[in-house]
C-alpha atoms as a PDB file:
ATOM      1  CA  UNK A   1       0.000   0.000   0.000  1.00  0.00           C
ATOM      2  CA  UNK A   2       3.144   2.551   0.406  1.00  0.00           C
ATOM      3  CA  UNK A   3       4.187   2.255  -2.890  1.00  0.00           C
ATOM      4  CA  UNK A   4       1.098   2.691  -3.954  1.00  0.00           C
ATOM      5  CA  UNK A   5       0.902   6.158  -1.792  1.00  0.00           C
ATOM      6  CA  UNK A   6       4.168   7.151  -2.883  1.00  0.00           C
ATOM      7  CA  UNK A   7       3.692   6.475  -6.495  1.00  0.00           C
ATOM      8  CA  UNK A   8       0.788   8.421  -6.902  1.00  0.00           C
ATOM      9  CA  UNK A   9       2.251  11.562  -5.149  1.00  0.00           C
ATOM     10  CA  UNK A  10       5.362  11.093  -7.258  1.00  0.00           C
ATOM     11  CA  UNK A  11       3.428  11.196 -10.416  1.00  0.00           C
ATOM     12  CA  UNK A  12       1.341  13.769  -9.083  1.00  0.00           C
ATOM     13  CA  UNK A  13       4.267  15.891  -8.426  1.00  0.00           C
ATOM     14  CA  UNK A  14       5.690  15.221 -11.582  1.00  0.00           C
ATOM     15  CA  UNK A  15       2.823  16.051 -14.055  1.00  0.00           C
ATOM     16  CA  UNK A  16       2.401  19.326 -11.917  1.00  0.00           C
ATOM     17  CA  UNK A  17       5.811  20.346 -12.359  1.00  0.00           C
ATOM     18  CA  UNK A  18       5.906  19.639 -15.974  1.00  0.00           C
ATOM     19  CA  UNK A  19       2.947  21.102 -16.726  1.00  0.00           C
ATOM     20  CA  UNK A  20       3.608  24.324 -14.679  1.00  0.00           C
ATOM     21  CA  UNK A  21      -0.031  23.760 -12.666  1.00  0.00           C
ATOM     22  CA  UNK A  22       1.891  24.108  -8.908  1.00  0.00           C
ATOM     23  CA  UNK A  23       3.267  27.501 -10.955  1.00  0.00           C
ATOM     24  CA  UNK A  24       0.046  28.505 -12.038  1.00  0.00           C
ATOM     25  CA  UNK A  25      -2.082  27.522  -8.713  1.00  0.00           C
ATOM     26  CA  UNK A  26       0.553  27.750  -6.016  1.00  0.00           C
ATOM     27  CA  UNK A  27       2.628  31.369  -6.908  1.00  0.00           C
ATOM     28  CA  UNK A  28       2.532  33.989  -6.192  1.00  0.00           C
ATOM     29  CA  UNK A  29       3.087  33.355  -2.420  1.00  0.00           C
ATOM     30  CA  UNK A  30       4.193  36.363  -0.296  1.00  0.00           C
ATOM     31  CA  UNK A  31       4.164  37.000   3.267  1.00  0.00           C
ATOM     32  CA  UNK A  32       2.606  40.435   2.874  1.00  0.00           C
ATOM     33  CA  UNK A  33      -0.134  38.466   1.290  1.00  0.00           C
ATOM     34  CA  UNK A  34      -0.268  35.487   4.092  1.00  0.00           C
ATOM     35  CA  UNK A  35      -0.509  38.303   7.216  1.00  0.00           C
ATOM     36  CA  UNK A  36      -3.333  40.506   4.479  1.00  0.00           C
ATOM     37  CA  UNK A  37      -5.224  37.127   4.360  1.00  0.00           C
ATOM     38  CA  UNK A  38      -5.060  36.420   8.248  1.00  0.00           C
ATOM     39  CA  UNK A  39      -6.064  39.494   8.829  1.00  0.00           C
ATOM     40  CA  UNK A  40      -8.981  39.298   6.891  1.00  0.00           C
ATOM     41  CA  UNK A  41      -9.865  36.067   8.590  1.00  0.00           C
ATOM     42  CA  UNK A  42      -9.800  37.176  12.012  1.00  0.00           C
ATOM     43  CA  UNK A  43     -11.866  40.152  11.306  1.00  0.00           C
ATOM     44  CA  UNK A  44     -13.882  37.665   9.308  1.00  0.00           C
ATOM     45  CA  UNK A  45     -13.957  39.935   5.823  1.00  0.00           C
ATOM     46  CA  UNK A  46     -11.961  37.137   3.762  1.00  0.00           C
ATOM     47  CA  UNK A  47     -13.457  36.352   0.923  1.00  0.00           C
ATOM     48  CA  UNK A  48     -13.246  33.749  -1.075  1.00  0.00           C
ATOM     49  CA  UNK A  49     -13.275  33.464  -4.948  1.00  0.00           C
ATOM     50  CA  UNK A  50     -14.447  30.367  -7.150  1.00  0.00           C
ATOM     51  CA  UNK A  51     -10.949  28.567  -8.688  1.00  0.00           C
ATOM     52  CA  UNK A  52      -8.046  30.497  -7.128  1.00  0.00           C
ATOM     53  CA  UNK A  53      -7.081  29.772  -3.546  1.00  0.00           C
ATOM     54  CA  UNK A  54      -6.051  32.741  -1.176  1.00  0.00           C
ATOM     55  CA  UNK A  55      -2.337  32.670   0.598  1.00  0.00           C
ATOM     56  CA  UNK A  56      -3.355  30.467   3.357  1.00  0.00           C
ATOM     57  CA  UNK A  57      -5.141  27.569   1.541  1.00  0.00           C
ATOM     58  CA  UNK A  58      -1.857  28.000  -0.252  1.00  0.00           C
ATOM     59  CA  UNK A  59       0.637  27.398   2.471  1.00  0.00           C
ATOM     60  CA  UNK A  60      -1.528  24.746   3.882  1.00  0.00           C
ATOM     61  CA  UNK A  61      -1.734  22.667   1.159  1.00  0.00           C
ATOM     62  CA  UNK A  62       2.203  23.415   0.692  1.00  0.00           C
ATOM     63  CA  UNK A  63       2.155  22.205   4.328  1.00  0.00           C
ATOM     64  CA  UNK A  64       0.111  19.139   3.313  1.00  0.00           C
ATOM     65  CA  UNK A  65       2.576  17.836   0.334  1.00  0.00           C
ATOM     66  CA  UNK A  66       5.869  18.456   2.846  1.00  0.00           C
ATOM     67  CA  UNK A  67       4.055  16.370   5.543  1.00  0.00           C
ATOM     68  CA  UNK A  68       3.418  13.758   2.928  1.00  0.00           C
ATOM     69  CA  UNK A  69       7.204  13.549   2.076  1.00  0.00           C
ATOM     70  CA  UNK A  70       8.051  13.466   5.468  1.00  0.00           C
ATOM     71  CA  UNK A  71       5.950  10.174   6.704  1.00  0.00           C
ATOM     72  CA  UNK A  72       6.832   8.861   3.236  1.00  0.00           C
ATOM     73  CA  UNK A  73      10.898   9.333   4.260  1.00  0.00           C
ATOM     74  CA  UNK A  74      10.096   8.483   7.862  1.00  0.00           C
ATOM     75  CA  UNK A  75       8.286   5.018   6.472  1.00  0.00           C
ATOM     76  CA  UNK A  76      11.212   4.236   4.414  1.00  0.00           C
ATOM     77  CA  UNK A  77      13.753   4.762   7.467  1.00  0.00           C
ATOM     78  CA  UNK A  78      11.692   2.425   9.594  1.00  0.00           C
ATOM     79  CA  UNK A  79      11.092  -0.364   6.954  1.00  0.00           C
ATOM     80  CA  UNK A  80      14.987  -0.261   6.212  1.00  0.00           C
ATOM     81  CA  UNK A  81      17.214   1.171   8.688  1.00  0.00           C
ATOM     82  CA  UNK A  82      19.854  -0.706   7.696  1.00  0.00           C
ATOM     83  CA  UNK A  83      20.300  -0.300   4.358  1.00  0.00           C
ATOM     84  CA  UNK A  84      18.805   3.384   4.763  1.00  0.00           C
ATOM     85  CA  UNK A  85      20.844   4.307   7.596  1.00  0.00           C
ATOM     86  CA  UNK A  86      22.027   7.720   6.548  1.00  0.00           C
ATOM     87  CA  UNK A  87      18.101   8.557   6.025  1.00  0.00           C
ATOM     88  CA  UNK A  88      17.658   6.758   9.798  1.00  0.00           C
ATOM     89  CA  UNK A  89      20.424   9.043  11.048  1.00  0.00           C
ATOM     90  CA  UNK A  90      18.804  12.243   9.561  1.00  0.00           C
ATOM     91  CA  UNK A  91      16.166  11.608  11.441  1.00  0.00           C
ATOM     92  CA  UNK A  92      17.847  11.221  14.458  1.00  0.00           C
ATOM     93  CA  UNK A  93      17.908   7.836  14.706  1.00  0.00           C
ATOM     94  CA  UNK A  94      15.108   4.737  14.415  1.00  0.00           C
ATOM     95  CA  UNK A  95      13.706   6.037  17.587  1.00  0.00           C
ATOM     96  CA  UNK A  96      12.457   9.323  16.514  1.00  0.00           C
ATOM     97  CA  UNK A  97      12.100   8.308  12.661  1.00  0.00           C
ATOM     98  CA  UNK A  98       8.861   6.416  13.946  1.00  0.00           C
ATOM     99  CA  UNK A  99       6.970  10.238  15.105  1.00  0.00           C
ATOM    100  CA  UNK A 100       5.648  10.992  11.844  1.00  0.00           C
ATOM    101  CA  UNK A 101       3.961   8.046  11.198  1.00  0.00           C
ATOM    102  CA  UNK A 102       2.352   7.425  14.867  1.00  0.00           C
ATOM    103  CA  UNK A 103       1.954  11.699  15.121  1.00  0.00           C
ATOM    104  CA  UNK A 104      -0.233  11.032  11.675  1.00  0.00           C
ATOM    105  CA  UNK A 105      -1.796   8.076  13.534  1.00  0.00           C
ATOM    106  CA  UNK A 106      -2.941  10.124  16.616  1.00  0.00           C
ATOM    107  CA  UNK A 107      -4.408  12.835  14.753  1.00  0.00           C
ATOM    108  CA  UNK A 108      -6.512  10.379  12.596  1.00  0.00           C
ATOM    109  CA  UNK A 109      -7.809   9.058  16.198  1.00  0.00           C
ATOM    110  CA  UNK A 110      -8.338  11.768  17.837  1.00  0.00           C
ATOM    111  CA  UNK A 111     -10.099  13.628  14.584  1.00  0.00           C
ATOM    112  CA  UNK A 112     -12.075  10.089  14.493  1.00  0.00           C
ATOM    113  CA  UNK A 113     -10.893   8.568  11.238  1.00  0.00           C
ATOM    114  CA  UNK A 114     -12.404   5.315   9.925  1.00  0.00           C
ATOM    115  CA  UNK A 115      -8.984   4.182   8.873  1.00  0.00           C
ATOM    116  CA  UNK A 116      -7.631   4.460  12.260  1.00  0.00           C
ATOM    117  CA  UNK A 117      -6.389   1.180  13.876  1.00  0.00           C
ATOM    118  CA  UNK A 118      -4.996   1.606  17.675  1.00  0.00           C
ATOM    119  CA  UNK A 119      -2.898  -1.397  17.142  1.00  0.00           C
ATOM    120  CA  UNK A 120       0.477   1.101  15.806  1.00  0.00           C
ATOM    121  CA  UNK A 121      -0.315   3.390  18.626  1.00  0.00           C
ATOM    122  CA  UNK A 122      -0.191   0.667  21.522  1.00  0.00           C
ATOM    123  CA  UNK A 123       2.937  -0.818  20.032  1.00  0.00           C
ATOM    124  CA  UNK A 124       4.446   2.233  19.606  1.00  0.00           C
ATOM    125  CA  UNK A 125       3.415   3.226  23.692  1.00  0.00           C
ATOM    126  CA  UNK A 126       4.788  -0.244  24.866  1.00  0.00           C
ATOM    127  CA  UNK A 127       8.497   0.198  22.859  1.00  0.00           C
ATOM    128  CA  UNK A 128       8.723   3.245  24.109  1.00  0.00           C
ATOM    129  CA  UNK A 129       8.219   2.389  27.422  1.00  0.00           C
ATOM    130  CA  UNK A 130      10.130  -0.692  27.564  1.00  0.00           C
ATOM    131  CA  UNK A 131      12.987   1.321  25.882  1.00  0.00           C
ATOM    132  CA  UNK A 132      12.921   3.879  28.548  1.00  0.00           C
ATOM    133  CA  UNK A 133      12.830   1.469  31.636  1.00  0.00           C
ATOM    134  CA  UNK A 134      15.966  -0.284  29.996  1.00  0.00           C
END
C-alpha cells in the first residue's frame, strides 16, 4: 500500500511540475499576502473566490505535500534502517524516525478517522516504554 501512496504523489508531483499547474495555482506566495489574508480572517472579511485559492489555503496545502514527504521518508527509514541508515540518522535515529507516522496516527484518532487502527499506537506506547525502563 506505500508504494502505492508514494507512487501516486510522485506522479502527481511530476505532471504538476511539468505542466507548470503548482506555478500557475501555487505562486505567487508572499508574506505580505499570508498576514493581508489572516487578517482578513480574524476580522472575518476574507473572501473567497471560485478557482483560485487565497495565501493560506496556499501554504496549507504546501504544508500538506511536505508532511506527505516526510511520513513517506520516515516510512522508508523504519522499513529499512539498515540499508537506509544515513536517512535513519537524519532523522535522528530509528527512535524518533517512527513520530511521523504514529503523530499522523494520533491525529486520525483523535479527529475520528475510519482508517484508524490503535494497534500502531499501543505498540508504539509499549516500545517506548520498555525502551525507557531499559
Amino acid at each position: 500500500m506505500m508504494w502505492l501512496w508514494v507512487g501516486n504523489g510522485f506522479v502527481y508531483m511530476m505532471c504538476s511540475l511539468i505542466s507548470g499547474h503548482w506555478r500557475r495555482r501555487w505562486l505567487p506566495l508572499s508574506l505580505r499576502a499570508l498576514w493581508h489574508d489572516i487578517h482578513q480572517t480574524l476580522t472575518l472579511n476574507l473572501r473567497h473566490t471560485s478557482h483560485q485559492y487565497n495565501a493560506i489555503q496556499k501554504v496549507m496545502y504546501f504544508g500538506v505535500m511536505v508532511l506527505g514527504i516526510l511520513m513517506a521518508l520516515s516510512g522508508l527509514a523504519i522499513w529499512k534502517p539498515v540499508q537506509l541508515f544515513w536517512l535513519t540518522n537524519l532523522f535522528g535515529g530509528f527512535a524518533t524516525a517512527r513520530y511521523p507516522l504514529f503523530g499522523d496516527e494520533w491525529y486520525r484518532a483523535v479527529r475520528g478517522d475510519p482508517r484508524f487502527d490503535g494497534i500502531d499506537c499501543a505498540a508504539y506506547f509499549v516500545g517506548d516504554v520498555n525502551r525507557r525502563q531499559t
